[in-house]
C-alpha atoms as a PDB file:
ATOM      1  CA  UNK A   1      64.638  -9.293  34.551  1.00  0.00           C
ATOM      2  CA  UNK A   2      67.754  -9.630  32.273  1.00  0.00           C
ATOM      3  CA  UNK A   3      66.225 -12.610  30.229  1.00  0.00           C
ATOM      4  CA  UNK A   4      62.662 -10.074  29.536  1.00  0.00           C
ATOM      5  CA  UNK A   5      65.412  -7.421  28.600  1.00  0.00           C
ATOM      6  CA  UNK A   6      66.771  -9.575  26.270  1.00  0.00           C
ATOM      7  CA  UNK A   7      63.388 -10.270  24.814  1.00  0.00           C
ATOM      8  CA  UNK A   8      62.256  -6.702  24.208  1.00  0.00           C
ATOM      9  CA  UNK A   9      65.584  -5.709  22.124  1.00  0.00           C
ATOM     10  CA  UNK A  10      65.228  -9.141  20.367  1.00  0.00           C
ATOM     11  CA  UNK A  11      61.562  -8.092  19.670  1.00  0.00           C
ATOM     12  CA  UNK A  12      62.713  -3.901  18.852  1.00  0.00           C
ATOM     13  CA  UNK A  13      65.733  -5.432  16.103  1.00  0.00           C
ATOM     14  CA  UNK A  14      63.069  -7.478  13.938  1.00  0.00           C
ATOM     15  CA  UNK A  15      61.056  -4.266  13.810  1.00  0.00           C
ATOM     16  CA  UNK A  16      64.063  -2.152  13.161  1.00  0.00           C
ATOM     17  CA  UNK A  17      64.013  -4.491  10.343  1.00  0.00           C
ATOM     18  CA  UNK A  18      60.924  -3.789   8.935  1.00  0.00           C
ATOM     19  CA  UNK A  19      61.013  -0.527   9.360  1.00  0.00           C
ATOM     20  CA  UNK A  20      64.308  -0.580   6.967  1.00  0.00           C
ATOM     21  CA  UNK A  21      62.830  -3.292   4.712  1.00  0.00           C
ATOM     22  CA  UNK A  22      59.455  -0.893   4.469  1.00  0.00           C
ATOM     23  CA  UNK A  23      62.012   2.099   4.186  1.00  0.00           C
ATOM     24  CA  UNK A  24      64.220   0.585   1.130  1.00  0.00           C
ATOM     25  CA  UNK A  25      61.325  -0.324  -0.287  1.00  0.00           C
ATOM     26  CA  UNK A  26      59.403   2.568  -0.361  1.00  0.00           C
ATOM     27  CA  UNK A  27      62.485   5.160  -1.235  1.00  0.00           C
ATOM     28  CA  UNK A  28      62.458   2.344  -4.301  1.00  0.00           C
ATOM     29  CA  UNK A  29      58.956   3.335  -5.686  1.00  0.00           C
ATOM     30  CA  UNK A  30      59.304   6.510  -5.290  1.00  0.00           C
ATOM     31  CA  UNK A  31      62.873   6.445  -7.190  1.00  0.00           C
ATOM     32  CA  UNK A  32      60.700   3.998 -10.385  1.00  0.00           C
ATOM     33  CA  UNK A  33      57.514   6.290 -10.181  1.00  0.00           C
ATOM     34  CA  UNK A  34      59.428   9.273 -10.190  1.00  0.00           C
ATOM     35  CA  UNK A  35      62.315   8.876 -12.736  1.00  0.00           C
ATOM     36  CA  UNK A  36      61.276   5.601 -15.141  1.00  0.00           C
ATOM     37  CA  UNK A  37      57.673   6.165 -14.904  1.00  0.00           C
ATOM     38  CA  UNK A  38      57.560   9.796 -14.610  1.00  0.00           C
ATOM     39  CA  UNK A  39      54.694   9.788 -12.460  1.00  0.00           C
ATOM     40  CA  UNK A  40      55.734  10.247  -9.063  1.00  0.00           C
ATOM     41  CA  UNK A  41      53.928   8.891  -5.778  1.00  0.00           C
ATOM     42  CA  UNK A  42      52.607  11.654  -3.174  1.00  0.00           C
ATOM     43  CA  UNK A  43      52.785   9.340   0.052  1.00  0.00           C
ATOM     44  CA  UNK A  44      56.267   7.231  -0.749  1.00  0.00           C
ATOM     45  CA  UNK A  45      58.285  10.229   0.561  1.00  0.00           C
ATOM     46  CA  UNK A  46      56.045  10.840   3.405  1.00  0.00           C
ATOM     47  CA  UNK A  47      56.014   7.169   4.816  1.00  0.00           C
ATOM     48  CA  UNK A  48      59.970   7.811   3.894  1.00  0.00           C
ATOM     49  CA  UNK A  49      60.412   9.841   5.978  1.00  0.00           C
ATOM     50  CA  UNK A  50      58.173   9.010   9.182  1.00  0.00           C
ATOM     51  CA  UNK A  51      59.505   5.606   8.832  1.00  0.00           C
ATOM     52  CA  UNK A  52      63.319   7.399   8.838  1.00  0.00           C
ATOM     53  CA  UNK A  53      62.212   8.999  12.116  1.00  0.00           C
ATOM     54  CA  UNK A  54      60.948   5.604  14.044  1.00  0.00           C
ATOM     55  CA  UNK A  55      63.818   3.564  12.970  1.00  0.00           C
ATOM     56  CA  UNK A  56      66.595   6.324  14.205  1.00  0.00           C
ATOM     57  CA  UNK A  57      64.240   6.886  17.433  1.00  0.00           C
ATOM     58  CA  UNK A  58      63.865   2.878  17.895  1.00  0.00           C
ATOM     59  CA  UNK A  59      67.311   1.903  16.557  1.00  0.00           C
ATOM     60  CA  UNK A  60      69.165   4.803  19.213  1.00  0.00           C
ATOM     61  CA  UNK A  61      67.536   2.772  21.845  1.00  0.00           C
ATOM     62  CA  UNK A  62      68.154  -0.307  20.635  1.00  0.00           C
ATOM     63  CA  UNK A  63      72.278   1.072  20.729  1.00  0.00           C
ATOM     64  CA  UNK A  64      71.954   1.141  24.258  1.00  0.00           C
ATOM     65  CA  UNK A  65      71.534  -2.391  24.919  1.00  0.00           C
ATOM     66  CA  UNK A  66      74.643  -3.211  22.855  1.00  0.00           C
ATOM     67  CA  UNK A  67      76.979   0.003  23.898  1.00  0.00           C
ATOM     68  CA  UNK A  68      76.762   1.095  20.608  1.00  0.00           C
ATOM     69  CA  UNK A  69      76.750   4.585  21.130  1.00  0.00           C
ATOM     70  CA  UNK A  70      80.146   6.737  20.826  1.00  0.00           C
ATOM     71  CA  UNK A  71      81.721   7.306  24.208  1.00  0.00           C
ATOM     72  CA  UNK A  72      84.834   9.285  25.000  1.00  0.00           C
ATOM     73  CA  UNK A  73      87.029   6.475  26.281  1.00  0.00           C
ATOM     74  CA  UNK A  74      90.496   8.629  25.698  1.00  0.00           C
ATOM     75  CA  UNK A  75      89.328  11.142  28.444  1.00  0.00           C
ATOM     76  CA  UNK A  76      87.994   8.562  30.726  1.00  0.00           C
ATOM     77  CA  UNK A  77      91.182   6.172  30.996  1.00  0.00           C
ATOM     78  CA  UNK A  78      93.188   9.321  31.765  1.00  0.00           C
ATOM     79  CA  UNK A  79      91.558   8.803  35.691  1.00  0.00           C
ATOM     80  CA  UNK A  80      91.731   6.274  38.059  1.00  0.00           C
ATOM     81  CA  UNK A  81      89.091   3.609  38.545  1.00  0.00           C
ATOM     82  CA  UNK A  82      87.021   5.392  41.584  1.00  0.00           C
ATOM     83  CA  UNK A  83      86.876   8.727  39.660  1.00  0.00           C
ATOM     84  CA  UNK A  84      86.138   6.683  36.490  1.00  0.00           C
ATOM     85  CA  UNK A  85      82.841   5.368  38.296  1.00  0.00           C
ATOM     86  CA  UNK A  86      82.020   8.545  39.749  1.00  0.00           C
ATOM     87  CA  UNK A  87      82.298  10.005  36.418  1.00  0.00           C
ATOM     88  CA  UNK A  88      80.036   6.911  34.520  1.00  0.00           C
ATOM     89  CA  UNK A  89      77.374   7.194  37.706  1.00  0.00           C
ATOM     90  CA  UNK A  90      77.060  11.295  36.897  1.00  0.00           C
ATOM     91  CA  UNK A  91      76.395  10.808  33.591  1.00  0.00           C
ATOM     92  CA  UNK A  92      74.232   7.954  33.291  1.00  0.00           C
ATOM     93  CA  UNK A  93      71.820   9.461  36.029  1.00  0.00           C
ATOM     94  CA  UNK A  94      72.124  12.850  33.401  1.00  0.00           C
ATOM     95  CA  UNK A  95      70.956  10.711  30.479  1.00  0.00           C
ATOM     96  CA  UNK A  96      68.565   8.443  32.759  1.00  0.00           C
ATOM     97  CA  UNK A  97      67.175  12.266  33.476  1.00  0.00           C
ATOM     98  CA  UNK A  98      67.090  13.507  29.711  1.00  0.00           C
ATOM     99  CA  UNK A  99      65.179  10.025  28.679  1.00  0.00           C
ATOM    100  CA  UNK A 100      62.852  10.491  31.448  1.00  0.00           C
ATOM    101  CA  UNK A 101      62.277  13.859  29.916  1.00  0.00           C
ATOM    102  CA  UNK A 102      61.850  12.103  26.580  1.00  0.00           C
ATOM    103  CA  UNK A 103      59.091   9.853  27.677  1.00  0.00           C
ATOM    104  CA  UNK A 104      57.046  12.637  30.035  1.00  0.00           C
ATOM    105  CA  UNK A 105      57.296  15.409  27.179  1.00  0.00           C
ATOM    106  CA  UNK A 106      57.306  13.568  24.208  1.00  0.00           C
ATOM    107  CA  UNK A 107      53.753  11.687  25.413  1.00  0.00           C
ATOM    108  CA  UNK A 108      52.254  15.716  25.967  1.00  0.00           C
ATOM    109  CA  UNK A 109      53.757  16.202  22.437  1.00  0.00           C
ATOM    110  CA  UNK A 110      51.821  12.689  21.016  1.00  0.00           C
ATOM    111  CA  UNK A 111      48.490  13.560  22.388  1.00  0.00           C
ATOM    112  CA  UNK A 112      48.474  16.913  21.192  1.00  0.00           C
ATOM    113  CA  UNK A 113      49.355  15.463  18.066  1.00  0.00           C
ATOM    114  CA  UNK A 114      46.766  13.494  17.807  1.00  0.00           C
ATOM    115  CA  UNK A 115      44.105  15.783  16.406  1.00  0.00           C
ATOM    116  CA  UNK A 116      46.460  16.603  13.554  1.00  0.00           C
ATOM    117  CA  UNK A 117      46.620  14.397  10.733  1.00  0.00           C
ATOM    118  CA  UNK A 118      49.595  14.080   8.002  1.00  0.00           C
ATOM    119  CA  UNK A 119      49.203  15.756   4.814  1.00  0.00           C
ATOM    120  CA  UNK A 120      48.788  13.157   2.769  1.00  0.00           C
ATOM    121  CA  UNK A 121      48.456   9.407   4.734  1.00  0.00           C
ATOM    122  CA  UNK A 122      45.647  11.459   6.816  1.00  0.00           C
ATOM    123  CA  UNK A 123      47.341   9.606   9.937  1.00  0.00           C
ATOM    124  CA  UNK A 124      47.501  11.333  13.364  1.00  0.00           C
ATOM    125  CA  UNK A 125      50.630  12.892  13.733  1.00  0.00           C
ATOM    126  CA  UNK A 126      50.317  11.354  17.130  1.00  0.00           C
ATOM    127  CA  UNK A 127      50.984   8.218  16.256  1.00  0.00           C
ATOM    128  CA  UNK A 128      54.253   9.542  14.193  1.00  0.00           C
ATOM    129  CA  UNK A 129      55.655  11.420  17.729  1.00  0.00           C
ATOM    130  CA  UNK A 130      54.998   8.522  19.926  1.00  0.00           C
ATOM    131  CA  UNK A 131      58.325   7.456  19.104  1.00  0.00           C
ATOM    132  CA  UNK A 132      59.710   9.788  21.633  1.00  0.00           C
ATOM    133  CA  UNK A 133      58.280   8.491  24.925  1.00  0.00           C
ATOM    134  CA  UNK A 134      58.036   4.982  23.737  1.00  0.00           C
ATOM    135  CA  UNK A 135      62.500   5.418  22.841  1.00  0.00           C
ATOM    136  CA  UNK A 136      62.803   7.318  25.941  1.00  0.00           C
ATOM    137  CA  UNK A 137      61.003   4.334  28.313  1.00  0.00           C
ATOM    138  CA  UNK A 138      63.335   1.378  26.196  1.00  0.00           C
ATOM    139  CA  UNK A 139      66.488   3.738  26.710  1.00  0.00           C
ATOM    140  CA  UNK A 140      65.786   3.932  30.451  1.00  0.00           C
ATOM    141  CA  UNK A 141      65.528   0.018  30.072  1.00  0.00           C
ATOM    142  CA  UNK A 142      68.265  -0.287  28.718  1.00  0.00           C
ATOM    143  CA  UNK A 143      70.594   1.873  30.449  1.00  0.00           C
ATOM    144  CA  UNK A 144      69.475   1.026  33.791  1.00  0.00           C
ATOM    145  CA  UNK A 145      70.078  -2.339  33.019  1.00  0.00           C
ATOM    146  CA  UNK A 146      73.787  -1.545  31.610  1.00  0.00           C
ATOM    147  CA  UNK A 147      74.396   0.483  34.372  1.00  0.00           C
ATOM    148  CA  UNK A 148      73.241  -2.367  36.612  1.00  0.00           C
ATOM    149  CA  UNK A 149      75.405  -4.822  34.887  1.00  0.00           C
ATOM    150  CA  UNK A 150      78.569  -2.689  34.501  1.00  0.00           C
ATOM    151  CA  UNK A 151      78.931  -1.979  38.288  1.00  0.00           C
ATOM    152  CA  UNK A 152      77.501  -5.685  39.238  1.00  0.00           C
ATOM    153  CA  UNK A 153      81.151  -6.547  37.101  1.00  0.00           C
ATOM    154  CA  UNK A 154      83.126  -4.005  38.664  1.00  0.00           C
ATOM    155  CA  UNK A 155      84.275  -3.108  34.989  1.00  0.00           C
ATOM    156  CA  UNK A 156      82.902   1.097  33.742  1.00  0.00           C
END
């Protein structure tokens, strides 16, 4: 299960790539259309900033796999190991409950989305909010599988 894990964050980094590659890129026409040529381009800020939105949805989830995200370490070293797990176990099933509200309300929010189209890429904003369940399904990955490994190790 591990080694398909492993796979799907490989798989979520190259797009994070493209989606900043895409990103730079377009934020770079719009700054030569705009400024040099003086003409600017109506759908270079809007891809700007959908494409802003999947990578921080996509790259928050891809965190998790790594422990990248901020923790308060200071507080938790103050207790002992037992209260330390106790404490890691509370809040992972919290944030295992918060992504599972991701992915159940953020799917309602992409299919009622779907008959609305962006101003100017005429794209279903759908498509644009199905970020939100498909982030909140690879963060449950993700931290399930942490959480799995991290008490398997005995270190929180």
């Amino acid at each position: 299960m591990s080694k398909w894990i492993g796979y799907m964050n490989f798989g979520i980094k190259h797009v994070l790539n493209l989606i900043m590659a895409l990103l730079v890129t377009v934020v770079f026409l719009q700054v030569i259309f705009r400024f040099v040529l003086n003409s600017p381009l109506a759908w270079t800020e809007e891809l700007a900033r959908y494409s802003l939105i999947w990578l921080t949805f996509l790259g928050a989830a891809y965190a998790m796999s790594s422990k990248a995200h901020i923790g308060m370490e200071f507080f938790v070293k103050l207790f002992a190991v037992p209260v330390r797990k106790a404490l890691y176990s509370v809040a992972t099933f919290a944030s295992l409950l918060f992504f599972l509200l991701m992915v159940v309300e953020g799917y309602d929010l992409a299919m009622q989305g779907m008959s609305q189209t962006s101003p100017v890429l005429r794209i279903p904003m759908g498509v644009i909010y199905m970020v939100i369940p498909v982030s909140g399904a690879i963060l449950i990955i993700n931290m399930a599988s942490q959480f799995s490994k991290d008490f398997k190790s005995g270190g929180v």
